[in-house]
PDB file of N, CA and C in Angstrom:
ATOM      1  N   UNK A   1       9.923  -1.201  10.780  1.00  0.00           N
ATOM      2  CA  UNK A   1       9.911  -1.334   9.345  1.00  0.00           C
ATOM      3  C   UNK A   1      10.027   0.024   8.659  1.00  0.00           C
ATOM      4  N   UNK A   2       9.641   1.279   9.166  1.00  0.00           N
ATOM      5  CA  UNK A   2       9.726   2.918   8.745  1.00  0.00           C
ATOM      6  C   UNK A   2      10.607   3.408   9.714  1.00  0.00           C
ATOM      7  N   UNK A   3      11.165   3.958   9.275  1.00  0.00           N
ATOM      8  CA  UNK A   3      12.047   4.614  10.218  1.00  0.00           C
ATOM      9  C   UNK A   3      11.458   6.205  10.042  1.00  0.00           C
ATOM     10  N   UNK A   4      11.609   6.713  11.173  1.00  0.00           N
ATOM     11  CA  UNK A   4      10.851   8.253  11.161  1.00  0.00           C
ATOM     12  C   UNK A   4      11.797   9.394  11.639  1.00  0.00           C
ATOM     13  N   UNK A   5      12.501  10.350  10.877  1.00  0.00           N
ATOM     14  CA  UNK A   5      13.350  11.328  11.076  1.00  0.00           C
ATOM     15  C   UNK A   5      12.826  12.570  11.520  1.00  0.00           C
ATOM     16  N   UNK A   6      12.455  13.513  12.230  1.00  0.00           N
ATOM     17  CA  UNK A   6      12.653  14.594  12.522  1.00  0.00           C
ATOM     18  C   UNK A   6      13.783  15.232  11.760  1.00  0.00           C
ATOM     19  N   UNK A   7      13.439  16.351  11.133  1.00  0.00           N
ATOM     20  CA  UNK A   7      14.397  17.326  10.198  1.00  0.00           C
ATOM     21  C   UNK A   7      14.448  18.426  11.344  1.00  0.00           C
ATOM     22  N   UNK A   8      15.584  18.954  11.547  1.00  0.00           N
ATOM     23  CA  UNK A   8      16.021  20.282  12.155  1.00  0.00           C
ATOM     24  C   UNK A   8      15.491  21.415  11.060  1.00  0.00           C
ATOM     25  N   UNK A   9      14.745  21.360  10.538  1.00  0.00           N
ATOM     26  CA  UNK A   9      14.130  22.602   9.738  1.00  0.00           C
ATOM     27  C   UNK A   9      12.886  23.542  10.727  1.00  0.00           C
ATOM     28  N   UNK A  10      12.804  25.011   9.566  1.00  0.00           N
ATOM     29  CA  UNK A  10      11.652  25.549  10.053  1.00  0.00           C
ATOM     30  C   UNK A  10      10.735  26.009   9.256  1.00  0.00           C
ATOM     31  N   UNK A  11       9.571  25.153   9.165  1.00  0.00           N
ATOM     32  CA  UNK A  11       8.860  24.616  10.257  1.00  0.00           C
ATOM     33  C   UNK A  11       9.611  23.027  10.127  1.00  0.00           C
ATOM     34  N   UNK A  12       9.305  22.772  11.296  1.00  0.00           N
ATOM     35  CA  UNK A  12       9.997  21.122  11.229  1.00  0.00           C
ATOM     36  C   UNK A  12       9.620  20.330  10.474  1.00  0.00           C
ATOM     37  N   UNK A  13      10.504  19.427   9.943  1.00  0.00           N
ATOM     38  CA  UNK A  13      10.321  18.393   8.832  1.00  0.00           C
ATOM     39  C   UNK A  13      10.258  16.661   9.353  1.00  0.00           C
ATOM     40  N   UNK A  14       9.706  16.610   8.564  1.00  0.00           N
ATOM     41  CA  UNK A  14       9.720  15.021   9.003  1.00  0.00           C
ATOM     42  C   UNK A  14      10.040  13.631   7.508  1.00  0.00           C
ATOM     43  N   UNK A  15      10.755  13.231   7.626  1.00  0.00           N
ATOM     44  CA  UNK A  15      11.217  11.911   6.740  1.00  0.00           C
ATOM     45  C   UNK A  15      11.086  10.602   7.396  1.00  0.00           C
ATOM     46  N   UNK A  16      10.430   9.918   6.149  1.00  0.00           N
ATOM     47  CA  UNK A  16      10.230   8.704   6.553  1.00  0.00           C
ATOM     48  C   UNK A  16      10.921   7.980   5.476  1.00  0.00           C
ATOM     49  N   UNK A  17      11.889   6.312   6.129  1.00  0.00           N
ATOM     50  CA  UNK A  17      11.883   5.679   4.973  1.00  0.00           C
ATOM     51  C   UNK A  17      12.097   4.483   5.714  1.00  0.00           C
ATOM     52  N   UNK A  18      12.269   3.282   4.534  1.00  0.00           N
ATOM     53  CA  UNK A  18      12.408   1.860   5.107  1.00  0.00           C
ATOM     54  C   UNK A  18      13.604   1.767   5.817  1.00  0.00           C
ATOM     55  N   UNK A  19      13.253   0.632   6.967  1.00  0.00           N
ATOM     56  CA  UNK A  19      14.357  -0.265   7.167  1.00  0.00           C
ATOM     57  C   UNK A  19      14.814  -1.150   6.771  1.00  0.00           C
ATOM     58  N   UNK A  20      16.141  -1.949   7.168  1.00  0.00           N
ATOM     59  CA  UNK A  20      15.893  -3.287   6.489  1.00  0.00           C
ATOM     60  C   UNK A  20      14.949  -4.198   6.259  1.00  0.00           C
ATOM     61  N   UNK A  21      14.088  -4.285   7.380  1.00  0.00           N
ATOM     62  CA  UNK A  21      13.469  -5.324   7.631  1.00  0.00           C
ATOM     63  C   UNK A  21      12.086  -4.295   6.377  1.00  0.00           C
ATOM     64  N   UNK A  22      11.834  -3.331   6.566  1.00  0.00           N
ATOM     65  CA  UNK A  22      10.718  -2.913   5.445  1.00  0.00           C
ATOM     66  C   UNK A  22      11.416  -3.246   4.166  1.00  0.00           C
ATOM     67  N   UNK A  23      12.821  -3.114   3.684  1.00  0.00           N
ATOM     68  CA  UNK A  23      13.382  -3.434   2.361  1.00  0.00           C
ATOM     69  C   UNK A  23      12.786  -4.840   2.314  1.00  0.00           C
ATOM     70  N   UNK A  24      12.963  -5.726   3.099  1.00  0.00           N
ATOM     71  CA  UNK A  24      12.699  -6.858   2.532  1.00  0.00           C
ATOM     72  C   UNK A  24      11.017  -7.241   1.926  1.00  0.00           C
ATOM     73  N   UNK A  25      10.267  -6.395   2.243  1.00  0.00           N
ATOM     74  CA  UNK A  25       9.095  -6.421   1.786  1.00  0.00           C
ATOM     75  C   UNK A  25       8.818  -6.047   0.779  1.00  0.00           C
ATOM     76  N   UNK A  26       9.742  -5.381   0.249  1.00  0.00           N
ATOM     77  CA  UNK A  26       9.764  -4.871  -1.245  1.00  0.00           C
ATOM     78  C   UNK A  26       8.975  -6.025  -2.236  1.00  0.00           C
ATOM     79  N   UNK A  27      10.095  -7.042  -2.366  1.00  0.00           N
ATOM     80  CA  UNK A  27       9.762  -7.823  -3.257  1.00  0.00           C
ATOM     81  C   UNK A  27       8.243  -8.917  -3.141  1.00  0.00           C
ATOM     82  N   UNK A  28       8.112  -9.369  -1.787  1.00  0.00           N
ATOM     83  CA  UNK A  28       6.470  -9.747  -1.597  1.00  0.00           C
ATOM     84  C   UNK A  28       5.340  -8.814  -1.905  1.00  0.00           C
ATOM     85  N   UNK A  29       5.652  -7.460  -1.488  1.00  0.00           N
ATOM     86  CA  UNK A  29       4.593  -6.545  -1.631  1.00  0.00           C
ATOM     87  C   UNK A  29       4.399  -6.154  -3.623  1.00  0.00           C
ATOM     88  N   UNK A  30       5.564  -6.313  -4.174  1.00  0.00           N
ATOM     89  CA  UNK A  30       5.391  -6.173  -5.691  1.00  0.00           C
ATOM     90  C   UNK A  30       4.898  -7.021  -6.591  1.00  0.00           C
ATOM     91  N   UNK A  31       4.970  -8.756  -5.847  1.00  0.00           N
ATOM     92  CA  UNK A  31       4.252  -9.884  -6.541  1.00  0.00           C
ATOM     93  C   UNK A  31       2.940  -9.502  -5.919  1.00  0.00           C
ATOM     94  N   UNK A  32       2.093  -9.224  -5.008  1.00  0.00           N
ATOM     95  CA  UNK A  32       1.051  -8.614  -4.564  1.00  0.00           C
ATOM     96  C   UNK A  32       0.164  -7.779  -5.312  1.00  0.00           C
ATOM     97  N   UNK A  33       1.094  -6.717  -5.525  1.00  0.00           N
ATOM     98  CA  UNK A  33       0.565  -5.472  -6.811  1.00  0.00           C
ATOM     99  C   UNK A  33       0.668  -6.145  -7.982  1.00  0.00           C
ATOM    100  N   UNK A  34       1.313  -6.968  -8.318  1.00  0.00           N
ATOM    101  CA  UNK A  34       1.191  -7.299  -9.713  1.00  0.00           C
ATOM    102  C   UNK A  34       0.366  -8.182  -9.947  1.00  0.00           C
ATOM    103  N   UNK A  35      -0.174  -9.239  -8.786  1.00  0.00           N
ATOM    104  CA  UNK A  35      -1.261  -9.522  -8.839  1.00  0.00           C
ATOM    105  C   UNK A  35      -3.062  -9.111  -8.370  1.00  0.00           C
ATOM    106  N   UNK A  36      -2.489  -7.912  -7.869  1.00  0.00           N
ATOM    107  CA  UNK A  36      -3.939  -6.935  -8.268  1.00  0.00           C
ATOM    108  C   UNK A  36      -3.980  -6.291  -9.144  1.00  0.00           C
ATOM    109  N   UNK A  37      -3.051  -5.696 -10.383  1.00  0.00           N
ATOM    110  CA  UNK A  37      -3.425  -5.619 -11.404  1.00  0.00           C
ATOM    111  C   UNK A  37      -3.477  -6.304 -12.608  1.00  0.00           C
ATOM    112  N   UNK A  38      -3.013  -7.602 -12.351  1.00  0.00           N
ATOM    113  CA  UNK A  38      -4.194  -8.679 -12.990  1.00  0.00           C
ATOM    114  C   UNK A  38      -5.152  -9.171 -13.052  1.00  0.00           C
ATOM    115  N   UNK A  39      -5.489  -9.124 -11.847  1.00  0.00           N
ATOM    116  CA  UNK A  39      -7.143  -9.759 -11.124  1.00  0.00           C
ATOM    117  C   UNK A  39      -8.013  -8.202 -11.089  1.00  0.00           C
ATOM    118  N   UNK A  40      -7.424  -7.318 -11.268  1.00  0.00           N
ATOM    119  CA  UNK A  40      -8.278  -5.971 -11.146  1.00  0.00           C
ATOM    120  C   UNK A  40      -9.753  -5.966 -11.468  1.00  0.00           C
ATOM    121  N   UNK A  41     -10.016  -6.351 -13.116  1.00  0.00           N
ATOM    122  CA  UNK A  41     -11.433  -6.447 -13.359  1.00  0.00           C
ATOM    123  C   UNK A  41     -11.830  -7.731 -12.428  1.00  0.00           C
ATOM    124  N   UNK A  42     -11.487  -8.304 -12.409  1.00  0.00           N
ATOM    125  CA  UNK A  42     -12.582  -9.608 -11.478  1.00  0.00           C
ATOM    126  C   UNK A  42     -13.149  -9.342 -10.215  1.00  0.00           C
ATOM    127  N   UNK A  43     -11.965  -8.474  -9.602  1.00  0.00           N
ATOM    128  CA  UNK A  43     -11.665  -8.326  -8.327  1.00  0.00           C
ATOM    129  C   UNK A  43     -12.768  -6.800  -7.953  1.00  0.00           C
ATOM    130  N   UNK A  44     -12.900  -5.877  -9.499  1.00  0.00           N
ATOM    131  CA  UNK A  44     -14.086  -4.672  -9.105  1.00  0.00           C
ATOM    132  C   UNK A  44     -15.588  -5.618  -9.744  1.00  0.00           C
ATOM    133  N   UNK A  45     -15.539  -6.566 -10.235  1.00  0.00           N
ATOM    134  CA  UNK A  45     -16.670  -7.018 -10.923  1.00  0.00           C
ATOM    135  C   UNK A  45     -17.290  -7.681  -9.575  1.00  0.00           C
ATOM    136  N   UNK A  46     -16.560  -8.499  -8.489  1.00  0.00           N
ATOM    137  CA  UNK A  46     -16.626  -8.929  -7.344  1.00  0.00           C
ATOM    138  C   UNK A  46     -17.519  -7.509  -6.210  1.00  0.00           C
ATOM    139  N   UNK A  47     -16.613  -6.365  -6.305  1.00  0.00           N
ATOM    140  CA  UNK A  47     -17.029  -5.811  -5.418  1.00  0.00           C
ATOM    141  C   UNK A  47     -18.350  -5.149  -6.075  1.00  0.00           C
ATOM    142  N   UNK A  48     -18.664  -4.891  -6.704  1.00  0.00           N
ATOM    143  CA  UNK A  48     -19.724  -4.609  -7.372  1.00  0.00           C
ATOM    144  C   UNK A  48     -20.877  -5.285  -7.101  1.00  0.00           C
ATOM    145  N   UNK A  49     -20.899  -6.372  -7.369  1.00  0.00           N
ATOM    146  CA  UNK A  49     -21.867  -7.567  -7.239  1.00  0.00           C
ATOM    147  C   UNK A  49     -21.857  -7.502  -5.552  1.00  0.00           C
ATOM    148  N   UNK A  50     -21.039  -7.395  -4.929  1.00  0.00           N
ATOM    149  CA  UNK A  50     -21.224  -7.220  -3.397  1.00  0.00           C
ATOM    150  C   UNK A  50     -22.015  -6.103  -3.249  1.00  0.00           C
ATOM    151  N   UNK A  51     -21.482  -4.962  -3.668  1.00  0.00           N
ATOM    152  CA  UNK A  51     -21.930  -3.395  -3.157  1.00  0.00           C
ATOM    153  C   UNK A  51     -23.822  -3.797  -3.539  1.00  0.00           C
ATOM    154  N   UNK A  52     -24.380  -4.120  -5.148  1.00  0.00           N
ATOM    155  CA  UNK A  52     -25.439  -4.923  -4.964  1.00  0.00           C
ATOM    156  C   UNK A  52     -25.908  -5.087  -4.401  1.00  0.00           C
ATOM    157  N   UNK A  53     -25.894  -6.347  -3.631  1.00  0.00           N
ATOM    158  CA  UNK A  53     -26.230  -7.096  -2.758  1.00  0.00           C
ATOM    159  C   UNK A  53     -26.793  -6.535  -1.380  1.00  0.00           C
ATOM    160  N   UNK A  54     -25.822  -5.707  -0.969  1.00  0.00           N
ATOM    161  CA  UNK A  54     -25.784  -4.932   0.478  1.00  0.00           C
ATOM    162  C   UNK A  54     -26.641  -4.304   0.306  1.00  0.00           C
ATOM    163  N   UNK A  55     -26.742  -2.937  -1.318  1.00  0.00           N
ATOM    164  CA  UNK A  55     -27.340  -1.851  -1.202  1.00  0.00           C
ATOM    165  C   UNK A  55     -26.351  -0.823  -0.839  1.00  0.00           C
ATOM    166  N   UNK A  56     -25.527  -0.993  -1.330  1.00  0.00           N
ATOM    167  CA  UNK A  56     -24.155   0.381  -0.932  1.00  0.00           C
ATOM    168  C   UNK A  56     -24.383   1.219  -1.751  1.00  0.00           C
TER     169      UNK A  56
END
């Protein structure tokens, strides 16, 4: 899904980027984010009330 380049530079470089198969995740992974920043407050009001609980 990353493809990982070695750069002929000095000091050596390194690049990373998608493959196809990571392109296609694009679009699942962005309905994802867009639904954690909708649910954001619920979702820290949640962990909160957890952290609470534990004593974190």
């Amino acid at each position: 899904m990353i493809r990982r380049t070695v750069l002929a530079t000095s000091p050596v470089g390194v690049e990373y980027s998608l493959t196809p198969l990571g392109e296609s995740l694009r679009e699942p992974f962005g309905h994802l984010y867009a639904w954690t920043v909708e649910h954001s407050a619920e979702i820290q009001s949640c962990q909160r009330a957890y952290d609470n609980r534990v004593g974190a």
